[in-house]
PDB file of N, CA and C in Angstrom:
ATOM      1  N   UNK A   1       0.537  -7.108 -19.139  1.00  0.00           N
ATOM      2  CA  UNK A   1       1.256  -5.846 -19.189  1.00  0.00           C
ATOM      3  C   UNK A   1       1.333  -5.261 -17.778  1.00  0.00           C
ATOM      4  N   UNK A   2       2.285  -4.626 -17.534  1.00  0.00           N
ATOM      5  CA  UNK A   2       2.654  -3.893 -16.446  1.00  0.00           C
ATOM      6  C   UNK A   2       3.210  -2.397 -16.656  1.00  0.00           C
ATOM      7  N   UNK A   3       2.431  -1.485 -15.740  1.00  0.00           N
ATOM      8  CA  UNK A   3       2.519  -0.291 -15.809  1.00  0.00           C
ATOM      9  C   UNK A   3       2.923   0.622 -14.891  1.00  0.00           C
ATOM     10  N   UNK A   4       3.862   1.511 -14.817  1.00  0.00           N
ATOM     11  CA  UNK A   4       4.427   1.774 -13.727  1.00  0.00           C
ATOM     12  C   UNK A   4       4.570   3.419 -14.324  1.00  0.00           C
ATOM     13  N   UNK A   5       4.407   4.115 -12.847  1.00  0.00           N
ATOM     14  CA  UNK A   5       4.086   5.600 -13.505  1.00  0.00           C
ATOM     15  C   UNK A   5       5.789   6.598 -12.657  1.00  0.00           C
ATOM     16  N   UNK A   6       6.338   7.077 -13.137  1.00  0.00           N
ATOM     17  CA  UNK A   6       7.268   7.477 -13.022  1.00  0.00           C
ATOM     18  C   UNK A   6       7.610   8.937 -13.134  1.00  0.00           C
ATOM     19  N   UNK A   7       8.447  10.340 -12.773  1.00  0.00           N
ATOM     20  CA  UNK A   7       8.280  11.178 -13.205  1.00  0.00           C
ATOM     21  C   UNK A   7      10.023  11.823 -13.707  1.00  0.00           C
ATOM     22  N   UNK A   8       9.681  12.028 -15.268  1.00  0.00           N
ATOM     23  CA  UNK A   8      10.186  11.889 -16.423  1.00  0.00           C
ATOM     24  C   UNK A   8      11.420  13.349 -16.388  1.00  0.00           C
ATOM     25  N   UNK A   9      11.866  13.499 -17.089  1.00  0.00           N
ATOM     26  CA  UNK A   9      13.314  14.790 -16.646  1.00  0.00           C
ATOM     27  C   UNK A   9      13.106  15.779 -16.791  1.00  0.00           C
ATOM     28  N   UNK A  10      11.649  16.497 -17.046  1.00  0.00           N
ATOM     29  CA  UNK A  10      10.733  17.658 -17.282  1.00  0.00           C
ATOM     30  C   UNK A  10       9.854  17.749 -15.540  1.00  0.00           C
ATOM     31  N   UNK A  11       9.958  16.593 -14.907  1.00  0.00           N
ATOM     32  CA  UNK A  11       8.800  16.588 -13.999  1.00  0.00           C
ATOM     33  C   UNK A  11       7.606  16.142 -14.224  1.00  0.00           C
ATOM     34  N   UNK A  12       7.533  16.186 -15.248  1.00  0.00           N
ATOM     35  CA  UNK A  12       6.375  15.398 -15.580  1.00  0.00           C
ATOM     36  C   UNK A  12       6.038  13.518 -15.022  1.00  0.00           C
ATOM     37  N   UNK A  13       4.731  13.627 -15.111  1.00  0.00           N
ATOM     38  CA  UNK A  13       4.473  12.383 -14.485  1.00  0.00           C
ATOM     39  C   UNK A  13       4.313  11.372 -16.015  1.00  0.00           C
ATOM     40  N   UNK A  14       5.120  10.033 -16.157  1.00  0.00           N
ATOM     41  CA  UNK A  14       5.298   9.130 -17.270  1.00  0.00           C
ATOM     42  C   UNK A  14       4.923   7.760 -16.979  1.00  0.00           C
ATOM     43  N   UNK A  15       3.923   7.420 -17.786  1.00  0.00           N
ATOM     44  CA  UNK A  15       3.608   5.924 -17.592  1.00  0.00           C
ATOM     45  C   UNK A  15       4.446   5.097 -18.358  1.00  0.00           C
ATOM     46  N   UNK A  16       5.410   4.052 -18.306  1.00  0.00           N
ATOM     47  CA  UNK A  16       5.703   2.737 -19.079  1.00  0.00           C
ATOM     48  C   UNK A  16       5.204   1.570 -18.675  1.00  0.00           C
ATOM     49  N   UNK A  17       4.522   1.286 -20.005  1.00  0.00           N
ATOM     50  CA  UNK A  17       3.763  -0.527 -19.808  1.00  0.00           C
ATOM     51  C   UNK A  17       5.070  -1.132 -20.113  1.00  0.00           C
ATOM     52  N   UNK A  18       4.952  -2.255 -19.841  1.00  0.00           N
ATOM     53  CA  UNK A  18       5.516  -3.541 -20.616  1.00  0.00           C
ATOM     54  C   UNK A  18       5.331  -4.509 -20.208  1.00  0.00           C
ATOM     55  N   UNK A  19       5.888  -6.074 -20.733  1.00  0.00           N
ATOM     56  CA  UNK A  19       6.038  -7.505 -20.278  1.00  0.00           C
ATOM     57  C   UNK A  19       6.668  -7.443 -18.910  1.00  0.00           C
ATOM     58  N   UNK A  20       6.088  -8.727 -18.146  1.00  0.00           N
ATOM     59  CA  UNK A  20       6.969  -8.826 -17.051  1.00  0.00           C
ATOM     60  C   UNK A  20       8.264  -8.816 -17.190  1.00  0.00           C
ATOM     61  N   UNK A  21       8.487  -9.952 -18.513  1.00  0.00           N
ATOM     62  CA  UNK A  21       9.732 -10.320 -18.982  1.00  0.00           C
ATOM     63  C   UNK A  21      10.568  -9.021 -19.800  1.00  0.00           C
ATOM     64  N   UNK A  22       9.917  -7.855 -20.518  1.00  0.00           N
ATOM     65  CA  UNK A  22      10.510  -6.700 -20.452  1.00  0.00           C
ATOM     66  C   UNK A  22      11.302  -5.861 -19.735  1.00  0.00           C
ATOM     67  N   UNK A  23      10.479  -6.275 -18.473  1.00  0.00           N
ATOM     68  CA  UNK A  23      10.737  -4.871 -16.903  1.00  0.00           C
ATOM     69  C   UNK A  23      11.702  -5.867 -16.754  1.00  0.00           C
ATOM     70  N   UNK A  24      12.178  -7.350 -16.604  1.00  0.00           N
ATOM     71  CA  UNK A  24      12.919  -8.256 -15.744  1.00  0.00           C
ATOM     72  C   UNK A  24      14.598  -7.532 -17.046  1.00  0.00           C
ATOM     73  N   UNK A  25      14.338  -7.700 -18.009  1.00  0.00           N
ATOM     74  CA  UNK A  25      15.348  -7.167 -19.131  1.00  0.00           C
ATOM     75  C   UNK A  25      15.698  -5.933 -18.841  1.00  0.00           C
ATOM     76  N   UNK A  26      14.714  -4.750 -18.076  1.00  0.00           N
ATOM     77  CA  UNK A  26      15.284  -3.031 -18.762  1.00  0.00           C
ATOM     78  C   UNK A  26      16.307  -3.050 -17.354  1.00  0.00           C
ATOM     79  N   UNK A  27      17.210  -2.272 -18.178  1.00  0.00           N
ATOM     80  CA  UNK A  27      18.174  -1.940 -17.241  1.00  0.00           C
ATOM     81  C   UNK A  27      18.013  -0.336 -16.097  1.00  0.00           C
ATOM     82  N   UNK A  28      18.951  -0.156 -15.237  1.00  0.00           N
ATOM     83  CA  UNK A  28      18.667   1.082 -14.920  1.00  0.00           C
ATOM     84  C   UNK A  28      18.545   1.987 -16.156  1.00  0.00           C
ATOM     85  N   UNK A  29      19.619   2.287 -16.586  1.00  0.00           N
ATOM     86  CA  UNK A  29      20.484   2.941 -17.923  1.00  0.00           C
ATOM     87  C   UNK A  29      19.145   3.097 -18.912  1.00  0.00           C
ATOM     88  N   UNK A  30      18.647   1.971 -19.445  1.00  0.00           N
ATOM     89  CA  UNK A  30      17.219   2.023 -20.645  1.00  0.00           C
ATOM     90  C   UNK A  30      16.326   2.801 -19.798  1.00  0.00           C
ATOM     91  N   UNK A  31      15.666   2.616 -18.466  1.00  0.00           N
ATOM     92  CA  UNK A  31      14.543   3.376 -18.346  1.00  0.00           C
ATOM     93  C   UNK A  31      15.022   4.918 -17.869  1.00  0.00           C
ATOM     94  N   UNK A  32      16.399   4.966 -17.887  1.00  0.00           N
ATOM     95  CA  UNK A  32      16.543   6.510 -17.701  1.00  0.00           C
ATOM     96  C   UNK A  32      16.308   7.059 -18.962  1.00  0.00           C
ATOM     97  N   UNK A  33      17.148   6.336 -20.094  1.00  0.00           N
ATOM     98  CA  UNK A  33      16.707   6.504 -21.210  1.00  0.00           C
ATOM     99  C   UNK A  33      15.266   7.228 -21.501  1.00  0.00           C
ATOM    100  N   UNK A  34      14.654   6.137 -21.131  1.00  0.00           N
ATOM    101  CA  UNK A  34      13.160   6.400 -21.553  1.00  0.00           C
ATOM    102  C   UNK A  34      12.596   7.841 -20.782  1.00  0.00           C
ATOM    103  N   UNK A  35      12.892   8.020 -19.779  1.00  0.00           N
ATOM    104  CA  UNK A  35      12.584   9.542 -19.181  1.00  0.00           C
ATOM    105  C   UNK A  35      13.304  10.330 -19.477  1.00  0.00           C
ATOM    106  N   UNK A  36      13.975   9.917 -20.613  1.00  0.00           N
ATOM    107  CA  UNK A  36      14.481  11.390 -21.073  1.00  0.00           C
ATOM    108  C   UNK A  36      15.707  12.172 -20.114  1.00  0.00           C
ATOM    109  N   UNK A  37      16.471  11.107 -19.142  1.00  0.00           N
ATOM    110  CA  UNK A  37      17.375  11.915 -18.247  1.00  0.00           C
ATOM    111  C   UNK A  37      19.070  11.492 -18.942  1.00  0.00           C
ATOM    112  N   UNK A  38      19.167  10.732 -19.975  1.00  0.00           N
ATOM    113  CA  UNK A  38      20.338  10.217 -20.549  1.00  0.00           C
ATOM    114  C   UNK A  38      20.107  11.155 -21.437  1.00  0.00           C
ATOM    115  N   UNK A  39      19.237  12.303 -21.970  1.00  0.00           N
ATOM    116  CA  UNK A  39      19.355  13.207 -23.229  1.00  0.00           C
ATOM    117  C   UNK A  39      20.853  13.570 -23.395  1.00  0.00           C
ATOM    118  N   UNK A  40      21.010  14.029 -24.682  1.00  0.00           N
ATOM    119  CA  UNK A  40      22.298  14.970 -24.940  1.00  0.00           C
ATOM    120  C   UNK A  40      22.014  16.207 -24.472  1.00  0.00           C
ATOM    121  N   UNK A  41      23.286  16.415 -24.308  1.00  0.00           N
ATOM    122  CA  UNK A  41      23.329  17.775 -23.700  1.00  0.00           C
ATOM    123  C   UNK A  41      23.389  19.121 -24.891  1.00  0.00           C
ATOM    124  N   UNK A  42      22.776  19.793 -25.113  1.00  0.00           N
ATOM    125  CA  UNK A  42      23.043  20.902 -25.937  1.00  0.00           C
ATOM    126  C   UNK A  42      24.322  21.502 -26.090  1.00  0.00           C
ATOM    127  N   UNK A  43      25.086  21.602 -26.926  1.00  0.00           N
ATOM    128  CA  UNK A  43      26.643  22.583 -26.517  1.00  0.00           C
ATOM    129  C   UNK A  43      25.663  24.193 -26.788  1.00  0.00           C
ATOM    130  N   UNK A  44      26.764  24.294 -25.504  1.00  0.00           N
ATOM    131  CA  UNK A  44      26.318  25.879 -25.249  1.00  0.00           C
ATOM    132  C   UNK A  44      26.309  26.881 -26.255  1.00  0.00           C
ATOM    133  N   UNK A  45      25.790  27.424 -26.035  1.00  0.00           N
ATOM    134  CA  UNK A  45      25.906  29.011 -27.339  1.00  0.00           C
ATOM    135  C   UNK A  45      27.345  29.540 -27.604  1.00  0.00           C
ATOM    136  N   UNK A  46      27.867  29.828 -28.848  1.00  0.00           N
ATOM    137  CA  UNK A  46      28.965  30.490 -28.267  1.00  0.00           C
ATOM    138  C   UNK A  46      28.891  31.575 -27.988  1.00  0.00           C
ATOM    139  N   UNK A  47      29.818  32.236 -27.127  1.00  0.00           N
ATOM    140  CA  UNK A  47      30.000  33.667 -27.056  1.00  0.00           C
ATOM    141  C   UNK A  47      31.113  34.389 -27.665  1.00  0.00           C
ATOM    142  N   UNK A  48      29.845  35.650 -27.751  1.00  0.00           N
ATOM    143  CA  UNK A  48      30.812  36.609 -28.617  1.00  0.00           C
ATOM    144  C   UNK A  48      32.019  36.933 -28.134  1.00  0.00           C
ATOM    145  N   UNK A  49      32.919  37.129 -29.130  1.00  0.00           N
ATOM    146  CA  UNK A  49      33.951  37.937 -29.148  1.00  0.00           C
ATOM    147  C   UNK A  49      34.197  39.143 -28.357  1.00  0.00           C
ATOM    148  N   UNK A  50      34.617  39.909 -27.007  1.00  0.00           N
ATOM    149  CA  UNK A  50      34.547  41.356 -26.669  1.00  0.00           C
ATOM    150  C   UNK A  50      35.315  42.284 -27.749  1.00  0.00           C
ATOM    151  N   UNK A  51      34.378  42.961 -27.287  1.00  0.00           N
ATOM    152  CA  UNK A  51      34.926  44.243 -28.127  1.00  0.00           C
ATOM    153  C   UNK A  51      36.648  44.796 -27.853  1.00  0.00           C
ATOM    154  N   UNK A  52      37.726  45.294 -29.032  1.00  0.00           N
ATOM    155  CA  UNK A  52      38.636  45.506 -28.425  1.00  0.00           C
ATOM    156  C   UNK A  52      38.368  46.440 -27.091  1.00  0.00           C
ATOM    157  N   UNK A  53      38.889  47.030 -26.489  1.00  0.00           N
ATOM    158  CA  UNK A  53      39.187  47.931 -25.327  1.00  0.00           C
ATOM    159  C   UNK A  53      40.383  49.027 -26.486  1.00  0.00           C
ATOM    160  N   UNK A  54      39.294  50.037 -26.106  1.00  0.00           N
ATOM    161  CA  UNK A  54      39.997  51.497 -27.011  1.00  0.00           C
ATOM    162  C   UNK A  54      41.053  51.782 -25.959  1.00  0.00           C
ATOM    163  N   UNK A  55      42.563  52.689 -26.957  1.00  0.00           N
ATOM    164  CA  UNK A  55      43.594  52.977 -26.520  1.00  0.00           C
ATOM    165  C   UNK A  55      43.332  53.734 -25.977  1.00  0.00           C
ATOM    166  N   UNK A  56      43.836  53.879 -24.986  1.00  0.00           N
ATOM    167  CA  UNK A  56      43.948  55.472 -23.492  1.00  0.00           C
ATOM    168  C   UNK A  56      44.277  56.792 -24.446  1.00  0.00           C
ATOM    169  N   UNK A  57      43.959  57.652 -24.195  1.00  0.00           N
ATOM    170  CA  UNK A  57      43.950  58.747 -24.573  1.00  0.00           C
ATOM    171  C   UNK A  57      45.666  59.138 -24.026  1.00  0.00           C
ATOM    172  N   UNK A  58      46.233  59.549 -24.951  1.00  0.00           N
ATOM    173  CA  UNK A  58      48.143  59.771 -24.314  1.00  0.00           C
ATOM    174  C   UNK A  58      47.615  61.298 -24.207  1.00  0.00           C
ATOM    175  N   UNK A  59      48.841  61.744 -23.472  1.00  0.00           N
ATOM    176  CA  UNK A  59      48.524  63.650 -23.162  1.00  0.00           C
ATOM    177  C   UNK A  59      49.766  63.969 -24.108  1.00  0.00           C
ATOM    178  N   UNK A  60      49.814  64.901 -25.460  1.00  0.00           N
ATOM    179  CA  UNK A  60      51.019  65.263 -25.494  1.00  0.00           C
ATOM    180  C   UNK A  60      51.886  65.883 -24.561  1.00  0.00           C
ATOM    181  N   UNK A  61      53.308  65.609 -24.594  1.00  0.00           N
ATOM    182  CA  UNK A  61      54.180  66.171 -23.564  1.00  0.00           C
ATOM    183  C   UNK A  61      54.435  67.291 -24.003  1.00  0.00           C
ATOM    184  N   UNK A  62      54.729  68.345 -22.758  1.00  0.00           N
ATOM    185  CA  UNK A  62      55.128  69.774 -22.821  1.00  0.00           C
ATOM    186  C   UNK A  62      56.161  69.812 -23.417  1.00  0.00           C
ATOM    187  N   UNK A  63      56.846  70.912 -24.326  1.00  0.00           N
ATOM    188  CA  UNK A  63      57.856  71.878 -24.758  1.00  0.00           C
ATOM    189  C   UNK A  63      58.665  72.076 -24.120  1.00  0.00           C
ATOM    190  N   UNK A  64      59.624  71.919 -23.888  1.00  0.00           N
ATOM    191  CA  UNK A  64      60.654  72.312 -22.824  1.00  0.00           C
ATOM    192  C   UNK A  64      60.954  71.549 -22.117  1.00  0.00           C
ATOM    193  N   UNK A  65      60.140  70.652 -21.456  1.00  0.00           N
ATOM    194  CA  UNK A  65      60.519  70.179 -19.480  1.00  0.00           C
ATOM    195  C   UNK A  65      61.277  69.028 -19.981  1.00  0.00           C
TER     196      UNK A  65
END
């Protein structure tokens, strides 16, 4: 077995054992995998709706002019 210590998509520090003939097989892609840096991505929260925007206050017009 072979063990190789790595640090994982948290920062954290990650050990993977395996076969020689394992490590000669993993690809880049699998051991990103394995640290957790190929995760899905969360879809974002949605956001709310704004509030309408209240109508302007009109001035009635004067009598006469």
């Amino acid at each position: 077995m072979i063990t190789r210590a790595y640090p994982n998509a948290k920062g954290e520090r990650q050990e993977v054992a395996m076969t020689a003939a394992e490590w000669e097989a993993l690809t880049v892609e699998q051991l990103q995998d394995m640290l957790g840096f190929n995760a899905p991505v969360p879809a974002p929260a949605a956001i709310p709706a704004a509030a309408p925007a209240a109508a302007p206050f009109a001035k009635p017009k004067a009598k006469g002019k």
